[in-house]
PDB file of N, CA and C in Angstrom:
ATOM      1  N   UNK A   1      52.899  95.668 151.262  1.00  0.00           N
ATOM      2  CA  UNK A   1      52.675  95.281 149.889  1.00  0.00           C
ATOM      3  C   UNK A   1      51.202  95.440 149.513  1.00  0.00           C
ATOM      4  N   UNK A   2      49.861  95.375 150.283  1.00  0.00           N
ATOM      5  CA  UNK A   2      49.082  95.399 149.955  1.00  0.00           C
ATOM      6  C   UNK A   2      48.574  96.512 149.818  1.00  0.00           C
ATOM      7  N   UNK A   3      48.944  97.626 150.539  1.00  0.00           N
ATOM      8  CA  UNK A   3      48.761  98.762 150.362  1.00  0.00           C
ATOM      9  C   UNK A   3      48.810  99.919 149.182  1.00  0.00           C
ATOM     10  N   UNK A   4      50.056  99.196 148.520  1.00  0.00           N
ATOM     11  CA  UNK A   4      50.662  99.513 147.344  1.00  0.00           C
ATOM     12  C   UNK A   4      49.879  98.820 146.460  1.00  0.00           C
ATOM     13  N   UNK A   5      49.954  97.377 145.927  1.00  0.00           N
ATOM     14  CA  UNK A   5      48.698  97.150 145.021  1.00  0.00           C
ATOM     15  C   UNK A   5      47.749  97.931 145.096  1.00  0.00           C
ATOM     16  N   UNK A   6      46.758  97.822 146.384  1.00  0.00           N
ATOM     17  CA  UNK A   6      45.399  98.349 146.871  1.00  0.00           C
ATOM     18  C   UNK A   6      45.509  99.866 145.658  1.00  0.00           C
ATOM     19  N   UNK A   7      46.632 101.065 146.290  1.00  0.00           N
ATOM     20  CA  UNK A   7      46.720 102.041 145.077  1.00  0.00           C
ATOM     21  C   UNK A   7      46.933 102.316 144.274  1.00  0.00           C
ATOM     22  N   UNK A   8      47.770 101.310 143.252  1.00  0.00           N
ATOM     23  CA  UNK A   8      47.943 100.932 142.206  1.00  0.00           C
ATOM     24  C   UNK A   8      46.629 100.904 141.522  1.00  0.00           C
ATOM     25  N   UNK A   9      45.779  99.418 141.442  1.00  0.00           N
ATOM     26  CA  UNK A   9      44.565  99.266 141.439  1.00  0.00           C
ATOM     27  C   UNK A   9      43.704 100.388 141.239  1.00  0.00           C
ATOM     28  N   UNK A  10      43.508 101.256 142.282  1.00  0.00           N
ATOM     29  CA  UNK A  10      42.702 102.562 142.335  1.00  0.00           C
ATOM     30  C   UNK A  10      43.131 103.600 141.280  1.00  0.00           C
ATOM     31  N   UNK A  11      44.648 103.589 141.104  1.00  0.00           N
ATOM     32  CA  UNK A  11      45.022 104.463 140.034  1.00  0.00           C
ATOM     33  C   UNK A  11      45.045 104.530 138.342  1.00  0.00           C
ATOM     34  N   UNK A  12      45.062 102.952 138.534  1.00  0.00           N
ATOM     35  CA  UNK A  12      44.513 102.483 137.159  1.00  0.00           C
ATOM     36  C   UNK A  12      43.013 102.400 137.144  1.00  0.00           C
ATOM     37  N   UNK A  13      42.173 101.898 138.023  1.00  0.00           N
ATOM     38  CA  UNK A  13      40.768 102.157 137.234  1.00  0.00           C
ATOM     39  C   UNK A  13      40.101 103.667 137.254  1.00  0.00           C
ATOM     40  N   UNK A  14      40.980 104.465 137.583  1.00  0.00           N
ATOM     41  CA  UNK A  14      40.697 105.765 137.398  1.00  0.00           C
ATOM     42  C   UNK A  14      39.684 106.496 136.073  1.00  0.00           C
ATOM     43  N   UNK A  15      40.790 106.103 134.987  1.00  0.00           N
ATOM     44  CA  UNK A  15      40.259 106.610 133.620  1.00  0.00           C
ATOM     45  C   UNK A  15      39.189 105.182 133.333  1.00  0.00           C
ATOM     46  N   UNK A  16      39.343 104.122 133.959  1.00  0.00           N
ATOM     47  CA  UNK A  16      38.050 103.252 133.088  1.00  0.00           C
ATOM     48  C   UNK A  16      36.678 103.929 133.756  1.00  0.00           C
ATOM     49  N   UNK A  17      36.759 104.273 134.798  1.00  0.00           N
ATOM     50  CA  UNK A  17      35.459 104.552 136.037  1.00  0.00           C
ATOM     51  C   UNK A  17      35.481 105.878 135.200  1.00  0.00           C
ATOM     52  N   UNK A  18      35.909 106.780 135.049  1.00  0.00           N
ATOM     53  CA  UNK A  18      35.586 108.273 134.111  1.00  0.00           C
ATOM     54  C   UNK A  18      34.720 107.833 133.217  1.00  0.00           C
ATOM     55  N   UNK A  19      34.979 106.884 132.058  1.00  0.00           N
ATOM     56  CA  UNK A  19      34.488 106.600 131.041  1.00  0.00           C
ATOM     57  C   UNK A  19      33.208 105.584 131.224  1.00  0.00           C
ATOM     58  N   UNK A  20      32.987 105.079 132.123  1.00  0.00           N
ATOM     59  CA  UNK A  20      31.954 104.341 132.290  1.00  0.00           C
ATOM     60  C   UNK A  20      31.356 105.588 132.746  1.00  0.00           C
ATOM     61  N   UNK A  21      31.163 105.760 133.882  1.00  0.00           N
ATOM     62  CA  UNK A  21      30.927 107.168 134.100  1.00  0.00           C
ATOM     63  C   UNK A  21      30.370 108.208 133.267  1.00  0.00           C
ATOM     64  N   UNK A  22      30.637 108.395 132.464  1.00  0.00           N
ATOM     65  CA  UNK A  22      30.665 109.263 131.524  1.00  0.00           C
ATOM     66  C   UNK A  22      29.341 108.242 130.501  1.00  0.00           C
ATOM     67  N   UNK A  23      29.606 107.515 129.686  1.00  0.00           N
ATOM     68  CA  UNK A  23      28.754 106.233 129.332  1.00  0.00           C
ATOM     69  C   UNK A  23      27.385 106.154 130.096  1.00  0.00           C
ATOM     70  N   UNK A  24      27.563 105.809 131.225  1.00  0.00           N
ATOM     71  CA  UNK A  24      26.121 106.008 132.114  1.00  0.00           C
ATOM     72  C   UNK A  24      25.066 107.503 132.092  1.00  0.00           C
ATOM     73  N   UNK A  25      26.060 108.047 131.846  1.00  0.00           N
ATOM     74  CA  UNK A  25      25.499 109.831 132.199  1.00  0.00           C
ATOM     75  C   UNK A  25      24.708 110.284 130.944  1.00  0.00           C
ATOM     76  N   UNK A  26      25.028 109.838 129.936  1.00  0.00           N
ATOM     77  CA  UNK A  26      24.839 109.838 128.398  1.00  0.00           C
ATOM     78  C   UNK A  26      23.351 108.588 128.153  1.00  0.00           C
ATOM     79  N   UNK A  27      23.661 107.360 128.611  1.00  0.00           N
ATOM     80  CA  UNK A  27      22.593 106.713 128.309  1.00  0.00           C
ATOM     81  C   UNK A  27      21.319 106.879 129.278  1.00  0.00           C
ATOM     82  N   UNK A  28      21.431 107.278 130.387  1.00  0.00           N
ATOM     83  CA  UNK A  28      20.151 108.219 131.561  1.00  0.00           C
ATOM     84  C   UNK A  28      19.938 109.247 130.887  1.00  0.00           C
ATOM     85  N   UNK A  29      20.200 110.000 129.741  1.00  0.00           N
ATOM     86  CA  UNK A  29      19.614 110.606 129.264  1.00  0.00           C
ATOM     87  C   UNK A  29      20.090 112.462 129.369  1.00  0.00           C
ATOM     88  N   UNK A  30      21.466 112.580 129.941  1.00  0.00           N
ATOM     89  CA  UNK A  30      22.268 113.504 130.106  1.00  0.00           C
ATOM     90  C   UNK A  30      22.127 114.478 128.560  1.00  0.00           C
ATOM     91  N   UNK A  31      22.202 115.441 128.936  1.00  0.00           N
ATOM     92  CA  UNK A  31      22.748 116.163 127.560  1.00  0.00           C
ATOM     93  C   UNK A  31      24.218 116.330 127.497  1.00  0.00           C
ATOM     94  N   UNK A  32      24.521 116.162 126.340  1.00  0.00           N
ATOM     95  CA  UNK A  32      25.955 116.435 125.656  1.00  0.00           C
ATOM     96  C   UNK A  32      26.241 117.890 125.510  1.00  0.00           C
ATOM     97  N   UNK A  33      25.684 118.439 125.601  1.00  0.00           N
ATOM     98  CA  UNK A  33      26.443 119.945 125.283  1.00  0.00           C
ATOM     99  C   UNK A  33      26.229 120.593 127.056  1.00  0.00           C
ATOM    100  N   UNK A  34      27.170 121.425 126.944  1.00  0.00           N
ATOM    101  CA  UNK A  34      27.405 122.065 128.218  1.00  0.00           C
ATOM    102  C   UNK A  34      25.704 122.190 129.173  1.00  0.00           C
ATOM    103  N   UNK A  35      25.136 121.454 129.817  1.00  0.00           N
ATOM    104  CA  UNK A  35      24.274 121.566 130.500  1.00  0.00           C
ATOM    105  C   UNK A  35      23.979 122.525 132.246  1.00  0.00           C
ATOM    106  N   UNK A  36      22.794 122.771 132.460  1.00  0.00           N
ATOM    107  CA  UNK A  36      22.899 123.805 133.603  1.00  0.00           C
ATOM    108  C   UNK A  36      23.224 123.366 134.830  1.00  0.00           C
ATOM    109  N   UNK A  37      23.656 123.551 136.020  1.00  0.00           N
ATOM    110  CA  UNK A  37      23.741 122.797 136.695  1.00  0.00           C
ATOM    111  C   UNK A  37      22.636 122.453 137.776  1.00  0.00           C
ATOM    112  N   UNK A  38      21.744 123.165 137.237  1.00  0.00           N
ATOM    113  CA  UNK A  38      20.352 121.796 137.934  1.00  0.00           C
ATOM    114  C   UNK A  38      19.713 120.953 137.431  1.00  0.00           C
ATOM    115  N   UNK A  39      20.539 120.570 136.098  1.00  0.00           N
ATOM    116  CA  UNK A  39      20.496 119.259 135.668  1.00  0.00           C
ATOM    117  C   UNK A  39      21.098 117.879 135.757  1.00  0.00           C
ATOM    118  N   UNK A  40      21.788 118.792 136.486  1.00  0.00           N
ATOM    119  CA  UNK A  40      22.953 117.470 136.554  1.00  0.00           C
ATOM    120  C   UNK A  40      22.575 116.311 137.452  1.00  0.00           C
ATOM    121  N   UNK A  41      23.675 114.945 136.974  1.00  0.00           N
ATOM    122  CA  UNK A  41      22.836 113.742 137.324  1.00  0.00           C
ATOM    123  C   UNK A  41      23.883 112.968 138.037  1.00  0.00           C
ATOM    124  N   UNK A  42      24.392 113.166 139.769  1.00  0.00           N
ATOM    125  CA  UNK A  42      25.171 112.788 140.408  1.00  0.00           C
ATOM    126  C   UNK A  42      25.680 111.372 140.393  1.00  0.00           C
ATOM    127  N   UNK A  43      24.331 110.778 140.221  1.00  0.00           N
ATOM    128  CA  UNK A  43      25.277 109.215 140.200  1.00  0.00           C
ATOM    129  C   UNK A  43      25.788 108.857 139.632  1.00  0.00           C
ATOM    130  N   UNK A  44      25.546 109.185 137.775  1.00  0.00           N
ATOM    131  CA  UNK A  44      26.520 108.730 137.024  1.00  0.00           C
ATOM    132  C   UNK A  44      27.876 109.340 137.016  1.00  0.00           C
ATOM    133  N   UNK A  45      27.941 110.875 137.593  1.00  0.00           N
ATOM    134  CA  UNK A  45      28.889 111.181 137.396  1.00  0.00           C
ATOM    135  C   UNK A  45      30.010 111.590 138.609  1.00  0.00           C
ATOM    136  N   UNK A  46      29.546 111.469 140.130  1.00  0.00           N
ATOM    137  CA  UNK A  46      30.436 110.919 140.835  1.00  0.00           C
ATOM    138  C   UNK A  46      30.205 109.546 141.452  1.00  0.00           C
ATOM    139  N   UNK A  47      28.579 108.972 141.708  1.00  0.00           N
ATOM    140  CA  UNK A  47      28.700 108.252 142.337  1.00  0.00           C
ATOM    141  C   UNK A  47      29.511 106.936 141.886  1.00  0.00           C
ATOM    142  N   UNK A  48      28.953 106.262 140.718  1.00  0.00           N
ATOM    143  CA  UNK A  48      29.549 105.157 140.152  1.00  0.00           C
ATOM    144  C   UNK A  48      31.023 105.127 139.375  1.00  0.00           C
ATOM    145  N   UNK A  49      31.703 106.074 139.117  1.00  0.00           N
ATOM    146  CA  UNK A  49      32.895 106.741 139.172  1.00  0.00           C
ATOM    147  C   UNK A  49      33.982 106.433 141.000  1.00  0.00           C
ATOM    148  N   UNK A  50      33.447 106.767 141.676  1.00  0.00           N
ATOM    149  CA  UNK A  50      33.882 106.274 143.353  1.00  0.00           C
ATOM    150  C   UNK A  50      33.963 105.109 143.425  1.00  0.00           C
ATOM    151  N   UNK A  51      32.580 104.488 143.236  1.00  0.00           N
ATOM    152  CA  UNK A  51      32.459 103.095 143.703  1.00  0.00           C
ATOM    153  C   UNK A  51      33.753 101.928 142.995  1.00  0.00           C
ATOM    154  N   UNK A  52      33.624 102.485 141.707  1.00  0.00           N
ATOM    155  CA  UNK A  52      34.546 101.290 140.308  1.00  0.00           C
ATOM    156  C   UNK A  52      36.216 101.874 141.314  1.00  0.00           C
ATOM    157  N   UNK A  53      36.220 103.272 141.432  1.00  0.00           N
ATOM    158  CA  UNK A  53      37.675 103.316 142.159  1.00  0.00           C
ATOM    159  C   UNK A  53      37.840 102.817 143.695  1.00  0.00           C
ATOM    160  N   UNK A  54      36.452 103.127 144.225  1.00  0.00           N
ATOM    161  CA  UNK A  54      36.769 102.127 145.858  1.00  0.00           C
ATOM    162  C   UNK A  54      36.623 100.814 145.503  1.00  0.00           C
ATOM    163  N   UNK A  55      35.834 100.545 144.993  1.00  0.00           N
ATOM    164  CA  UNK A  55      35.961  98.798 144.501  1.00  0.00           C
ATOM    165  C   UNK A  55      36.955  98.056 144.091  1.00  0.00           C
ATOM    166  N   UNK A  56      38.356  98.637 143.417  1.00  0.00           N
ATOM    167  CA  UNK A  56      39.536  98.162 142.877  1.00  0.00           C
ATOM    168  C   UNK A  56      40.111  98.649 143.840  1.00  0.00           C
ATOM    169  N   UNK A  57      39.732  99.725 144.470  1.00  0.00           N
ATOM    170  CA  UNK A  57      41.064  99.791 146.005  1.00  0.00           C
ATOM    171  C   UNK A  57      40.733  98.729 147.117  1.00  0.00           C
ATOM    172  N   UNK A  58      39.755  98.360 146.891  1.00  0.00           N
ATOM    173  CA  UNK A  58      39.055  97.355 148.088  1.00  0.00           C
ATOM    174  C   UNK A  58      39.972  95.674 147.332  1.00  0.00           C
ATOM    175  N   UNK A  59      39.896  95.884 146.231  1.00  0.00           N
ATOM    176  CA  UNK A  59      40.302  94.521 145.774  1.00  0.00           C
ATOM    177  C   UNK A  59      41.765  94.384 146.193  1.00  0.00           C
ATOM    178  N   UNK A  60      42.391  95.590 146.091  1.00  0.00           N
ATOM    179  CA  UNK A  60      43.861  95.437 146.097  1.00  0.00           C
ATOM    180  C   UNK A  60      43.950  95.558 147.211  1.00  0.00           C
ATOM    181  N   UNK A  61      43.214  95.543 148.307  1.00  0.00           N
ATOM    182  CA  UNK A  61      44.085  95.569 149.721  1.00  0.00           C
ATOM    183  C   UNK A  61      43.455  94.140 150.430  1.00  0.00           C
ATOM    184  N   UNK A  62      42.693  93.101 150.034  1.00  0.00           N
ATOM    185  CA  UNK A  62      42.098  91.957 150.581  1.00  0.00           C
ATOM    186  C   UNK A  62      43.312  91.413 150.538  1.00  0.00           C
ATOM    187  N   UNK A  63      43.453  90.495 151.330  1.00  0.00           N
ATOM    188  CA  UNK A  63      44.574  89.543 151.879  1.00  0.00           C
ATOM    189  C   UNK A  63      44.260  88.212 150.807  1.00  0.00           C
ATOM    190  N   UNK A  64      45.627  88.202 150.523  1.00  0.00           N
ATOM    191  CA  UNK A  64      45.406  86.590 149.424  1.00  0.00           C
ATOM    192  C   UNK A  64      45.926  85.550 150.181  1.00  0.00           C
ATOM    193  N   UNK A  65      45.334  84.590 150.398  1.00  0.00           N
ATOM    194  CA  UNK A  65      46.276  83.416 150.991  1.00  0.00           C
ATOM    195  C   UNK A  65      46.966  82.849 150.175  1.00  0.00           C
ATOM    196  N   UNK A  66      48.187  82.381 150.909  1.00  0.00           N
ATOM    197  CA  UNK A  66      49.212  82.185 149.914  1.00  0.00           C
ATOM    198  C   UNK A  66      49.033  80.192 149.268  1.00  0.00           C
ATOM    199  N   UNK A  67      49.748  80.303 148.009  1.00  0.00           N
ATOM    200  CA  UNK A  67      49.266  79.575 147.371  1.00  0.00           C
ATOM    201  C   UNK A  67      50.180  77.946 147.863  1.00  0.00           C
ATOM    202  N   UNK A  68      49.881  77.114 148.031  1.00  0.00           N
ATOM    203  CA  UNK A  68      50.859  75.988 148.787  1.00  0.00           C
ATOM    204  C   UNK A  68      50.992  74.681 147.538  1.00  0.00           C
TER     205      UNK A  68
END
């Protein structure tokens, strides 16, 4: 069962982590129109994108103790 949440989780914050993602890349100062690629600015646009999706896969696989 946790396994399944865990990717659930990951599959839904998919498109929020794009858009933050995307958000970050823009306010560091990215250009909007097709830019070269030795401009480009990795963290906003894979690193913190990974993290928001390992971070919700990490959430969904922690063990909950059960509630008594």
């Amino acid at each position: 069962m946790r396994v399944m949440r865990g990717l659930v989780f990951g599959a839904v914050s998919v498109l929020p982590a794009l858009f933050f993602g995307m958000m970050a890349y823009v306010l560091m100062g990215g250009e909007t129109s097709f830019p070269e690629w030795e401009t480009w600015m990795y963290g906003p646009c894979y690193l913190l994108p990974a993290l928001i999706v390992g971070g919700s896969l990490f959430l969904g696989l922690r063990d909950e103790e059960d509630a008594e």
